[in-house]
N, C-alpha and C. Protein backbone atom coordinates (compact mmCIF):
# COMPACT_ATOMS: atom_id res chain seq x y z
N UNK A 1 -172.02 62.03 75.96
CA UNK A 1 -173.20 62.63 75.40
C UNK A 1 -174.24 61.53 75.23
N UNK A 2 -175.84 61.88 75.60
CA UNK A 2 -176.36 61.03 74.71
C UNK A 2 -178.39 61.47 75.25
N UNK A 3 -178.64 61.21 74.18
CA UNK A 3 -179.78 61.79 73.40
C UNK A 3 -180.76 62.06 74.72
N UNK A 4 -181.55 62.61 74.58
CA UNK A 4 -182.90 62.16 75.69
C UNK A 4 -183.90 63.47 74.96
N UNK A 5 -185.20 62.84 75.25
CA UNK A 5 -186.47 63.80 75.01
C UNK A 5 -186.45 64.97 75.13
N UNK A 6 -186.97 65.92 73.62
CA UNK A 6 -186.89 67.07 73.86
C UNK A 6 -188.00 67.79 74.39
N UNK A 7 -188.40 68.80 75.25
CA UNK A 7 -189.81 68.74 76.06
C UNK A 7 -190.17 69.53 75.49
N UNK A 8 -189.51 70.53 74.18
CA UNK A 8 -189.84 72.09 73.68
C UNK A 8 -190.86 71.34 72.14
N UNK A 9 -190.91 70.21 71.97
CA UNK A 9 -191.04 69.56 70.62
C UNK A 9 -190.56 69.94 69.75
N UNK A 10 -189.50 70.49 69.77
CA UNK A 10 -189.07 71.27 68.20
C UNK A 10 -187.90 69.84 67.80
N UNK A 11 -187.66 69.08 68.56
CA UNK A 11 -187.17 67.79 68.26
C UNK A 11 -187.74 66.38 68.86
N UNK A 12 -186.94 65.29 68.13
CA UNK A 12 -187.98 64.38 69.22
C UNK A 12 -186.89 64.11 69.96
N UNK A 13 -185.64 63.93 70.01
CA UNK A 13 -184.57 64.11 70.88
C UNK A 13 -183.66 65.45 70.81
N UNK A 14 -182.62 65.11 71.46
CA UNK A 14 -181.71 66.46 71.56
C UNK A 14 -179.97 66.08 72.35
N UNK A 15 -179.52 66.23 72.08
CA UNK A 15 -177.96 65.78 72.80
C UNK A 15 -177.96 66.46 74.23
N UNK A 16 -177.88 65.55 75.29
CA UNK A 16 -177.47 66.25 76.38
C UNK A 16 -175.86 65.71 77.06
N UNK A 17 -174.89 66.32 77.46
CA UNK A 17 -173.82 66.47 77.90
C UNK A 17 -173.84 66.52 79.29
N UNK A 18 -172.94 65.33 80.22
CA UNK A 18 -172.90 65.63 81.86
C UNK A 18 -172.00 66.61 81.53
N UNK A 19 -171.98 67.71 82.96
CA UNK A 19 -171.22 68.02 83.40
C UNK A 19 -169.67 68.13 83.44
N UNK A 20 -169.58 66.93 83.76
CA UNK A 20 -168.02 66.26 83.75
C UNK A 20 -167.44 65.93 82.47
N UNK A 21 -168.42 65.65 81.13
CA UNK A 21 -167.86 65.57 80.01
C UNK A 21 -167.73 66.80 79.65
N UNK A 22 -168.39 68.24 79.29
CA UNK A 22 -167.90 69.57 79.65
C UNK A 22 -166.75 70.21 79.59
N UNK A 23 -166.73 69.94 80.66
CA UNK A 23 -165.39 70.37 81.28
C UNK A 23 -164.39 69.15 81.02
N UNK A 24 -163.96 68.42 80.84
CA UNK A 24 -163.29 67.26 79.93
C UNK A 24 -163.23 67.63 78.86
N UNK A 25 -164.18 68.02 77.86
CA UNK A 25 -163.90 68.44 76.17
C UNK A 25 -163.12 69.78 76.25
N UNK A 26 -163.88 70.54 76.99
CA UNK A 26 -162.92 72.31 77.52
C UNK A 26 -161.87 72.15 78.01
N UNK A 27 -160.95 71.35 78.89
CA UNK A 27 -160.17 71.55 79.28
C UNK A 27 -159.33 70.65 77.75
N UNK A 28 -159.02 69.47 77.51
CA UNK A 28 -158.73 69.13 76.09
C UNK A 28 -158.69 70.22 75.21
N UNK A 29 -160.10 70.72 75.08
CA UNK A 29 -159.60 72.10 74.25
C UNK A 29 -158.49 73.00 74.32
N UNK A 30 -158.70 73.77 74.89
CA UNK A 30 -157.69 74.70 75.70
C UNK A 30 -156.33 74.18 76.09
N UNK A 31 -156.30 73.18 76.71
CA UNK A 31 -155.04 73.00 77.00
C UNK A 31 -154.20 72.37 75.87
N UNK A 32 -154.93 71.44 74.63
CA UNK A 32 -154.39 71.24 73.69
C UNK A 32 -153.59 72.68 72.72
N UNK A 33 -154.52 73.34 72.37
CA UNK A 33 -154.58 74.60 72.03
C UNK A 33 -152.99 75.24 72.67
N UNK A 34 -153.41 75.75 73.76
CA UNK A 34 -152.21 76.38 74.37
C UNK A 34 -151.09 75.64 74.27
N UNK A 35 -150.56 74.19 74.35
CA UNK A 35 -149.97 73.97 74.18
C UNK A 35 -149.01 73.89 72.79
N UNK A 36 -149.96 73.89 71.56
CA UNK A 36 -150.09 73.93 70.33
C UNK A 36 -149.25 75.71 70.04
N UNK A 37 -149.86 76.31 70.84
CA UNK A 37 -149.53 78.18 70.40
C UNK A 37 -148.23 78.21 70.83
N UNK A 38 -148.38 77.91 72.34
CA UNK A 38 -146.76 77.93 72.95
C UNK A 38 -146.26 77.41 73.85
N UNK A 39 -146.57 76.40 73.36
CA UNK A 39 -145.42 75.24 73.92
C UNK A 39 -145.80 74.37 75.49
N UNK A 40 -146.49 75.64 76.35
CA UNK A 40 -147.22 74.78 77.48
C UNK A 40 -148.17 75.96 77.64
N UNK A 41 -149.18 75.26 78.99
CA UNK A 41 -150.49 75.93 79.47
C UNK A 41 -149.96 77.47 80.37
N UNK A 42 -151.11 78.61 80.01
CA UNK A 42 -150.94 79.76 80.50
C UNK A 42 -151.84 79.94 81.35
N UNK A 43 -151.79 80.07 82.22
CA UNK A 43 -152.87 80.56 83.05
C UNK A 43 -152.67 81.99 83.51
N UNK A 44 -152.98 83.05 83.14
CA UNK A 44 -154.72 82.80 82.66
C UNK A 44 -154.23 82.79 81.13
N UNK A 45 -155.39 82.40 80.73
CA UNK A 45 -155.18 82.46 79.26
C UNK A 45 -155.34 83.96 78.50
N UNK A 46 -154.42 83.91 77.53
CA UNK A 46 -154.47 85.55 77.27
C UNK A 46 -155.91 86.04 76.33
N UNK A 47 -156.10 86.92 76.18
CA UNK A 47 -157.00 86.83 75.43
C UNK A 47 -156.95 87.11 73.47
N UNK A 48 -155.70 87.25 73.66
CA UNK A 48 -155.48 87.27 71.97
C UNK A 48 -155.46 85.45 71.80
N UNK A 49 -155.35 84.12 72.78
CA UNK A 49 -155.32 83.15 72.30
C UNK A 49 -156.73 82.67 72.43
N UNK A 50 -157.33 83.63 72.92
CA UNK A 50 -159.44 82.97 72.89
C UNK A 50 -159.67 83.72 71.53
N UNK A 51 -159.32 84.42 71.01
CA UNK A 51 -159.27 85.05 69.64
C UNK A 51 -159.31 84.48 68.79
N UNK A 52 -157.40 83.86 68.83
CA UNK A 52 -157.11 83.11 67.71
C UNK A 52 -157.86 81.51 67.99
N UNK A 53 -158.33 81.42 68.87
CA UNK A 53 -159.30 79.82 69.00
C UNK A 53 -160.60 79.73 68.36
N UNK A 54 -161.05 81.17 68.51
CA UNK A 54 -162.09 81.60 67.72
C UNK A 54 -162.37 81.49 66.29
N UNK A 55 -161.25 82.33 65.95
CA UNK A 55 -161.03 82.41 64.69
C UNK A 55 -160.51 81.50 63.76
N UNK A 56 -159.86 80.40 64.22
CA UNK A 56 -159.42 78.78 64.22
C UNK A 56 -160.48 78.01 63.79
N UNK A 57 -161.44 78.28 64.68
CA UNK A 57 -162.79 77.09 65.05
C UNK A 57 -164.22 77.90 64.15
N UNK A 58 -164.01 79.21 64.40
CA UNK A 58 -165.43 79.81 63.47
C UNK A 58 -165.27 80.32 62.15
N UNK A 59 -166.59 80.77 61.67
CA UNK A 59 -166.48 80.77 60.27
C UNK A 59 -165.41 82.58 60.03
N UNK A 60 -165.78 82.81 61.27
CA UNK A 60 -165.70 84.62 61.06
C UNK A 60 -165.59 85.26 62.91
N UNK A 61 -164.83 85.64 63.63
CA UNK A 61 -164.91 86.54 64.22
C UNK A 61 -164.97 88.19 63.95
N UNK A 62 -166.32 88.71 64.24
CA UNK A 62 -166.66 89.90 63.67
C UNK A 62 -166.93 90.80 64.99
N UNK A 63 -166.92 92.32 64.39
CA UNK A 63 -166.76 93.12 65.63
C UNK A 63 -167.69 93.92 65.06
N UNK A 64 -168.99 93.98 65.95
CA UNK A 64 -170.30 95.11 65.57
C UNK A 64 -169.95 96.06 66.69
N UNK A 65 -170.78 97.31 65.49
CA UNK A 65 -170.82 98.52 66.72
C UNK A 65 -171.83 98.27 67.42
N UNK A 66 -173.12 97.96 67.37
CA UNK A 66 -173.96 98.37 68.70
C UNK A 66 -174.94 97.01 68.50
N UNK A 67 -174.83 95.88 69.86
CA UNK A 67 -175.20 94.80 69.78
C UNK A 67 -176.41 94.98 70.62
N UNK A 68 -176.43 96.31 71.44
CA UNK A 68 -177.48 96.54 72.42
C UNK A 68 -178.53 97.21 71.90
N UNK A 69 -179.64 97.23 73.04
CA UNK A 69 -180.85 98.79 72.58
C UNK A 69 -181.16 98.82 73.95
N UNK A 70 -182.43 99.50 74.11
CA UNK A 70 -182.83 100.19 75.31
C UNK A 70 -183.03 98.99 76.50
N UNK A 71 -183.54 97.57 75.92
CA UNK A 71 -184.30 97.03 76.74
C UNK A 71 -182.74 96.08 77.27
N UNK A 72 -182.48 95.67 76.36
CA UNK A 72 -180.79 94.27 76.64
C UNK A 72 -179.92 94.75 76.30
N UNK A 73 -178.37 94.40 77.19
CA UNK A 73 -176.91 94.85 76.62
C UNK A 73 -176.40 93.57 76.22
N UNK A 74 -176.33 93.42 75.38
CA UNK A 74 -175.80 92.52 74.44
C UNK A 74 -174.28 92.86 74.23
N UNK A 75 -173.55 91.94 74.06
CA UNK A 75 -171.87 92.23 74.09
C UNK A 75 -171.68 90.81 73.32
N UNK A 76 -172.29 89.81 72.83
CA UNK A 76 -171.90 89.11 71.89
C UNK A 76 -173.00 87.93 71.33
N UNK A 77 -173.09 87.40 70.34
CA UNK A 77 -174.01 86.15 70.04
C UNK A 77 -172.86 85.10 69.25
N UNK A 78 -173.82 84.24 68.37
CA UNK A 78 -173.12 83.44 67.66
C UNK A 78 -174.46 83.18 66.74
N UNK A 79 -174.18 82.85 65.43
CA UNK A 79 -175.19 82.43 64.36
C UNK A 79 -174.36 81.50 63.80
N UNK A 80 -175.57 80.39 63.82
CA UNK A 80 -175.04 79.23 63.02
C UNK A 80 -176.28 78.99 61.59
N UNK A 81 -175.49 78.95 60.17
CA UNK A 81 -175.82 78.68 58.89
C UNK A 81 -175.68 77.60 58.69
N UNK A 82 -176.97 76.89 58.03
CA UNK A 82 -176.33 75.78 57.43
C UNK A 82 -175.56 75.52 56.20
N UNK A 83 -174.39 74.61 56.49
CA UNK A 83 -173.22 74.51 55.62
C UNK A 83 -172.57 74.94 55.85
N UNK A 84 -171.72 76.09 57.17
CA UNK A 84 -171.26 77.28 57.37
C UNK A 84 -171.03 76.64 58.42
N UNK A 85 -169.47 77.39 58.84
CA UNK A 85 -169.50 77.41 60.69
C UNK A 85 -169.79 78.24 61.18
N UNK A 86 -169.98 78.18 62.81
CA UNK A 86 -170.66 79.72 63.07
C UNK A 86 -170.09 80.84 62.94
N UNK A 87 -170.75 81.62 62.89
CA UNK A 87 -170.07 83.13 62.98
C UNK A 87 -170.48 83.92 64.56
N UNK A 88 -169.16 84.49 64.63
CA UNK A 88 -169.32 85.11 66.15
C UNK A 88 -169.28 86.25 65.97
N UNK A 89 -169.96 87.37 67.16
CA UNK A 89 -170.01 88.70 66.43
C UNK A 89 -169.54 89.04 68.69
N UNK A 90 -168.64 89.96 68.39
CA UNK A 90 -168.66 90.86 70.05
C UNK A 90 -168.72 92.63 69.53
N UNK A 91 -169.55 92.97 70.93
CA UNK A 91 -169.69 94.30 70.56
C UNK A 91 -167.99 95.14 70.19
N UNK A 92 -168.02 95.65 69.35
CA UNK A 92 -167.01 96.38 69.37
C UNK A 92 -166.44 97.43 70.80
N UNK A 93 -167.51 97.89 71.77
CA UNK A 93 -167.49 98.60 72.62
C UNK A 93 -166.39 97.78 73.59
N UNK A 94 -166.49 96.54 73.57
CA UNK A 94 -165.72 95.65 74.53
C UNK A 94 -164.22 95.73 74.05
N UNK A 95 -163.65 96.05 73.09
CA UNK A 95 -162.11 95.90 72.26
C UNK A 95 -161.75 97.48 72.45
N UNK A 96 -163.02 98.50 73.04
CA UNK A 96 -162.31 99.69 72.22
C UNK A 96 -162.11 100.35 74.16
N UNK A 97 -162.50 99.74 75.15
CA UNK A 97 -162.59 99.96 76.38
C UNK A 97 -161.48 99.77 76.99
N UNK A 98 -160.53 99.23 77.69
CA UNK A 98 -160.09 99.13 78.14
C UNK A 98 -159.96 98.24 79.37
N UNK A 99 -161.09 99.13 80.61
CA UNK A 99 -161.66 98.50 81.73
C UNK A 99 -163.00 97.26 82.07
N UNK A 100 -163.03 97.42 80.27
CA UNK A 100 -164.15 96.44 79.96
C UNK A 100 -163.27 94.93 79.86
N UNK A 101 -161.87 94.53 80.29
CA UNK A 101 -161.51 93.95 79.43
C UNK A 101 -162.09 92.38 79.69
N UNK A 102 -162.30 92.22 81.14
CA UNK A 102 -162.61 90.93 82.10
C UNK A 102 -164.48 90.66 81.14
N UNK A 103 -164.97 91.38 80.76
CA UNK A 103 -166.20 91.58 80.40
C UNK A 103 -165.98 90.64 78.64
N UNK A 104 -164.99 90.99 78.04
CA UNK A 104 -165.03 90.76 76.50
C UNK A 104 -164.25 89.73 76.84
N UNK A 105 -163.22 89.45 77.96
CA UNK A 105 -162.91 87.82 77.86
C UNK A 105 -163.79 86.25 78.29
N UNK A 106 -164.90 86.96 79.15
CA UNK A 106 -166.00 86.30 79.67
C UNK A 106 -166.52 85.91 78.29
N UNK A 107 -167.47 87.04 77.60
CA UNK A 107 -167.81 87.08 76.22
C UNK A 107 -167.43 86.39 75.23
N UNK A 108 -166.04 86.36 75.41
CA UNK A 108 -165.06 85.45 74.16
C UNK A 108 -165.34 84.11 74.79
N UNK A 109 -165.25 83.64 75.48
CA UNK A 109 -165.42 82.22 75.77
C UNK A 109 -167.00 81.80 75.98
N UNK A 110 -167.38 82.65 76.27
CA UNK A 110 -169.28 82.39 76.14
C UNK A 110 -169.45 81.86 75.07
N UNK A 111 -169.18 82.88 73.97
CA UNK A 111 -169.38 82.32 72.37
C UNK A 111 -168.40 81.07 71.65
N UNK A 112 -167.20 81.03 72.55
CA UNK A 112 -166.11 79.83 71.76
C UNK A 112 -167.23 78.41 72.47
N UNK A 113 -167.87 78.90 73.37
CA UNK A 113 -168.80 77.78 74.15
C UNK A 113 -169.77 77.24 72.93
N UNK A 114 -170.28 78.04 72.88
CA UNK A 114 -171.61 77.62 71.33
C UNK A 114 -170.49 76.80 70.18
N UNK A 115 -169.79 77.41 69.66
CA UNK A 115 -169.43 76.67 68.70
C UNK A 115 -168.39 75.93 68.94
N UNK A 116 -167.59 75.57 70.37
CA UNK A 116 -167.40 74.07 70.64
C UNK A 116 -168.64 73.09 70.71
N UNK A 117 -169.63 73.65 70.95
CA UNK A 117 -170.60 72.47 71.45
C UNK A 117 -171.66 72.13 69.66
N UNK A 118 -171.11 73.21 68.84
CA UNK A 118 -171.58 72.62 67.77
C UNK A 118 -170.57 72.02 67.42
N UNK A 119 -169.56 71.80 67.19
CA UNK A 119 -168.76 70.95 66.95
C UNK A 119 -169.25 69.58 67.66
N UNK A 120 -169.34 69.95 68.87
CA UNK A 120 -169.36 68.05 69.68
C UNK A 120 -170.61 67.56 68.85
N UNK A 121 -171.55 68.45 68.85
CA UNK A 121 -172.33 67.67 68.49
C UNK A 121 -172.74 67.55 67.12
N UNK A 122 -172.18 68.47 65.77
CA UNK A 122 -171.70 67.83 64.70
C UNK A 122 -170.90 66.07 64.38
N UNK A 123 -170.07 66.42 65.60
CA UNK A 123 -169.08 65.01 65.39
C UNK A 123 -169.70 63.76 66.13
N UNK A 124 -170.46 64.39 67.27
CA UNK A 124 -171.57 62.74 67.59
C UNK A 124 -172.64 62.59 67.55
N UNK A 125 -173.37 63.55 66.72
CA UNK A 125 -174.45 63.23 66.18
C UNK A 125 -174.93 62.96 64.52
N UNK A 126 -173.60 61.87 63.97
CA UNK A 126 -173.59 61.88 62.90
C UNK A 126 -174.90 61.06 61.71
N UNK A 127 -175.84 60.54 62.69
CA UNK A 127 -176.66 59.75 61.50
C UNK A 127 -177.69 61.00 60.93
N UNK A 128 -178.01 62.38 61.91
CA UNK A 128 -178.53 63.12 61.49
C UNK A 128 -178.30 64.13 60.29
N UNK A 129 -178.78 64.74 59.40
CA UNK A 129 -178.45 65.79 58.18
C UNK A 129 -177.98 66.91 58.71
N UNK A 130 -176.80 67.30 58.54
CA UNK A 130 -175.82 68.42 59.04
C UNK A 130 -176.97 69.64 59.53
N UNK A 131 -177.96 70.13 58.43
CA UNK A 131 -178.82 71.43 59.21
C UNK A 131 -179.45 70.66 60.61
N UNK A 132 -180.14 70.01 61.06
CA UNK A 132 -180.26 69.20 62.04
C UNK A 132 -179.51 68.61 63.31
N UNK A 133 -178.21 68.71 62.88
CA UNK A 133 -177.32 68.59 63.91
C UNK A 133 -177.42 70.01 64.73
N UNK A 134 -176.87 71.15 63.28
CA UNK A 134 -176.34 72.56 63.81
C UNK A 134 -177.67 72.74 64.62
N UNK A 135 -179.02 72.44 64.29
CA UNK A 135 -180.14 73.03 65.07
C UNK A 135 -179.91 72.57 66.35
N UNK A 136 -179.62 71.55 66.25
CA UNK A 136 -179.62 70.62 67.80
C UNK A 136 -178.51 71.63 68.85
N UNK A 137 -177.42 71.71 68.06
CA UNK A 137 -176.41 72.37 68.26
C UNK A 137 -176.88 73.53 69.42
N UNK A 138 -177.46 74.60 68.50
CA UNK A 138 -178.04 75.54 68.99
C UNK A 138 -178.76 75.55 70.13
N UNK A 139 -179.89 74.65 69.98
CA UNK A 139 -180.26 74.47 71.15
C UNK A 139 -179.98 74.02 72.72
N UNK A 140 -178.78 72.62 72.26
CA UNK A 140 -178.05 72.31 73.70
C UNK A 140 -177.31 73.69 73.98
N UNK A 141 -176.53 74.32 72.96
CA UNK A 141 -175.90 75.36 73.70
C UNK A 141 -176.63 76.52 74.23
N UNK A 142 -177.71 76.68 74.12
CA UNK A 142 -179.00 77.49 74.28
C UNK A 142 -179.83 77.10 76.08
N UNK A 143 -179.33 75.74 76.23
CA UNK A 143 -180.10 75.09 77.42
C UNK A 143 -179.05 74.67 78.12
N UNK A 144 -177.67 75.52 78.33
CA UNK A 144 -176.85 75.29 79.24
C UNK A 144 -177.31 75.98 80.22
N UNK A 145 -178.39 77.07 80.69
CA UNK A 145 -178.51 78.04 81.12
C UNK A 145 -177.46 79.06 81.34
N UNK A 146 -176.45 79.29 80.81
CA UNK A 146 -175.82 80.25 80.90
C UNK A 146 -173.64 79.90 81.75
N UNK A 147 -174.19 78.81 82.22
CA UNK A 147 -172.98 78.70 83.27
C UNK A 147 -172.24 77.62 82.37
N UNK A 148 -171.49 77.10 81.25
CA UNK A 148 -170.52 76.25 80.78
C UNK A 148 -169.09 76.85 81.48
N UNK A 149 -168.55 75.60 81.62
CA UNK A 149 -168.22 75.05 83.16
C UNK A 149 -166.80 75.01 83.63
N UNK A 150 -166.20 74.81 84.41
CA UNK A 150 -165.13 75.21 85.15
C UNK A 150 -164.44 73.96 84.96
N UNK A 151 -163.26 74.25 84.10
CA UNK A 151 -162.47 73.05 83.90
C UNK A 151 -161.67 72.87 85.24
N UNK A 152 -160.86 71.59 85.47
CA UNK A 152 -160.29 71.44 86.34
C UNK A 152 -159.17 72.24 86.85
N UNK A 153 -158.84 72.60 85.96
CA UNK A 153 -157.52 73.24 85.72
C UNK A 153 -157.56 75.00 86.32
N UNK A 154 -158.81 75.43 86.31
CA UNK A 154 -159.29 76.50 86.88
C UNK A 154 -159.75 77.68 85.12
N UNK A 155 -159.93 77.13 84.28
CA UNK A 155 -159.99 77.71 83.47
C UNK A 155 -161.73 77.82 83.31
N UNK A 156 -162.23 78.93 82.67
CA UNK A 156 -163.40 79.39 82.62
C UNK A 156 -163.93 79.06 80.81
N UNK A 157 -164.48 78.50 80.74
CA UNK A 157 -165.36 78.58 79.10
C UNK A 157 -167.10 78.90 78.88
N UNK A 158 -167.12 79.79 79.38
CA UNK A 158 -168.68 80.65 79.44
C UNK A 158 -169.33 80.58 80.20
N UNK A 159 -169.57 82.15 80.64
CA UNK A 159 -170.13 82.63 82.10
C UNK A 159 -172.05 82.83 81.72
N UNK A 160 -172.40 83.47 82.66
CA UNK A 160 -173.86 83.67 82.15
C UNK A 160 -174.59 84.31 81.13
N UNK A 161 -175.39 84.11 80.57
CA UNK A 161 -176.02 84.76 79.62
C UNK A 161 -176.13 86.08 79.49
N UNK A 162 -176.08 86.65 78.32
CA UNK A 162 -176.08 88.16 78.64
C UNK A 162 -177.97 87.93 77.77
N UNK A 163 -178.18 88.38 76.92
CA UNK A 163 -179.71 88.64 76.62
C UNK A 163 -179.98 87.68 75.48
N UNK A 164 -179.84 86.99 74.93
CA UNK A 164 -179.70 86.04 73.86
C UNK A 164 -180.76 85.85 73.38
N UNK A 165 -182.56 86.37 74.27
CA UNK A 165 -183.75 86.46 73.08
C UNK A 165 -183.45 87.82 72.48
N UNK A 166 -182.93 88.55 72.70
CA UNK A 166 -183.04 89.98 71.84
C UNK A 166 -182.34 89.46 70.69
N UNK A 167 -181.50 88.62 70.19
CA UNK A 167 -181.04 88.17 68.74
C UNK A 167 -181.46 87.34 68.64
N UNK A 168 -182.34 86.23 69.17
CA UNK A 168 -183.24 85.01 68.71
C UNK A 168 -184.25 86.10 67.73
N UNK A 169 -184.79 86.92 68.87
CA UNK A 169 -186.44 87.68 68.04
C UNK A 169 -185.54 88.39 66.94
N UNK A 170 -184.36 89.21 66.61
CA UNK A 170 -184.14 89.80 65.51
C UNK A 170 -183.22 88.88 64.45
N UNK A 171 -183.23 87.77 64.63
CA UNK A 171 -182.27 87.42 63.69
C UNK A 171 -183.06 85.67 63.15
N UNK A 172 -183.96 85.39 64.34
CA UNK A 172 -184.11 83.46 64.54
C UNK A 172 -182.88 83.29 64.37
N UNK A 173 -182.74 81.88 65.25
CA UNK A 173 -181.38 80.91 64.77
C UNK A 173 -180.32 81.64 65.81
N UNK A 174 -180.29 82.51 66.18
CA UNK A 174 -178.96 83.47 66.73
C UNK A 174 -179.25 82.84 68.38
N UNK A 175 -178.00 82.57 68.63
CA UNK A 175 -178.00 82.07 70.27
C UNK A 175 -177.01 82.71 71.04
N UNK A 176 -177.32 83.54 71.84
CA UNK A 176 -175.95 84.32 73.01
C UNK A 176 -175.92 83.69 73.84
């Protein structure tokens, strides 16, 4: 990781992450993890263990009924508080489907994406004041454009964006 100019001015720097470190912290993740649940790596990974990683790492995995409206389909965000870890919210429509299921595991790791990357950058961006980090937070995970990245291993940790200004404009602070 390491700092460079932010062009939006809402900072005067901002944490940026190669590629290859990425997918290095994700695969560490995960494969630590899995190994931790049971004993060695699953491929694919199930999705009750992106759950419990969730729910491990955030303040709250929560299940709303209707994350969409007319204009964006929304199927999950993340809000980060300061002092708080984030909270993740997936549409409930995705748990109660069935054939949706490839859709809410994409989703689940979209959002475990945001709040791994507030973590990284809680833990190396320590001379800054914790609300300041999480902002930073937000934002690198905000300016991945959508694709966080393909570990080596073949494992997936967040696909493209689903609508993420429709909960910026209703909530500020909220990043999908």
């Amino acid at each position: 990781m390491k700092m460079v100019p932010d062009r939006t001015g809402r900072f005067k720097k901002r944490p940026y992450w190669e590629i290859c470190e990425l997918e290095q912290q994700c695969e560490e993740t995960i494969i630590g993890f899995l190994r931790e649940r049971y004993g060695f790596e699953r491929i694919p990974v199930p999705t009750e263990a992106l759950t419990v990683l969730i729910e491990r790492d955030a303040a709250e995995l929560d299940l709303a009924m209707n994350l969409s409206d007319e204009r964006y389909e929304v199927f999950g965000y993340t809000k980060f508080e300061r002092g708080k870890k984030p909270l993740v919210t997936i549409a409930r429509e995705l748990w109660e489907q069935q054939h949706r299921n490839n859709r809410l595991r994409t989703t689940l790791t979209r959002e475990y994406g945001h709040v791994l990357l507030a973590h990284l950058a809680l833990r190396q961006v320590r001379h800054l004041k914790r609300s300041a980090a999480l902002l930073l937070a937000q934002y690198a995970s905000d300016q991945r454009g959508g694709g966080l990245v393909r570990v080596a291993s073949g494992l997936r940790f967040g696909l493209p964006a689903d609508a993420g200004e429709l909960h910026a404009a209703r909530g500020g602070g909220v990043f999908s």
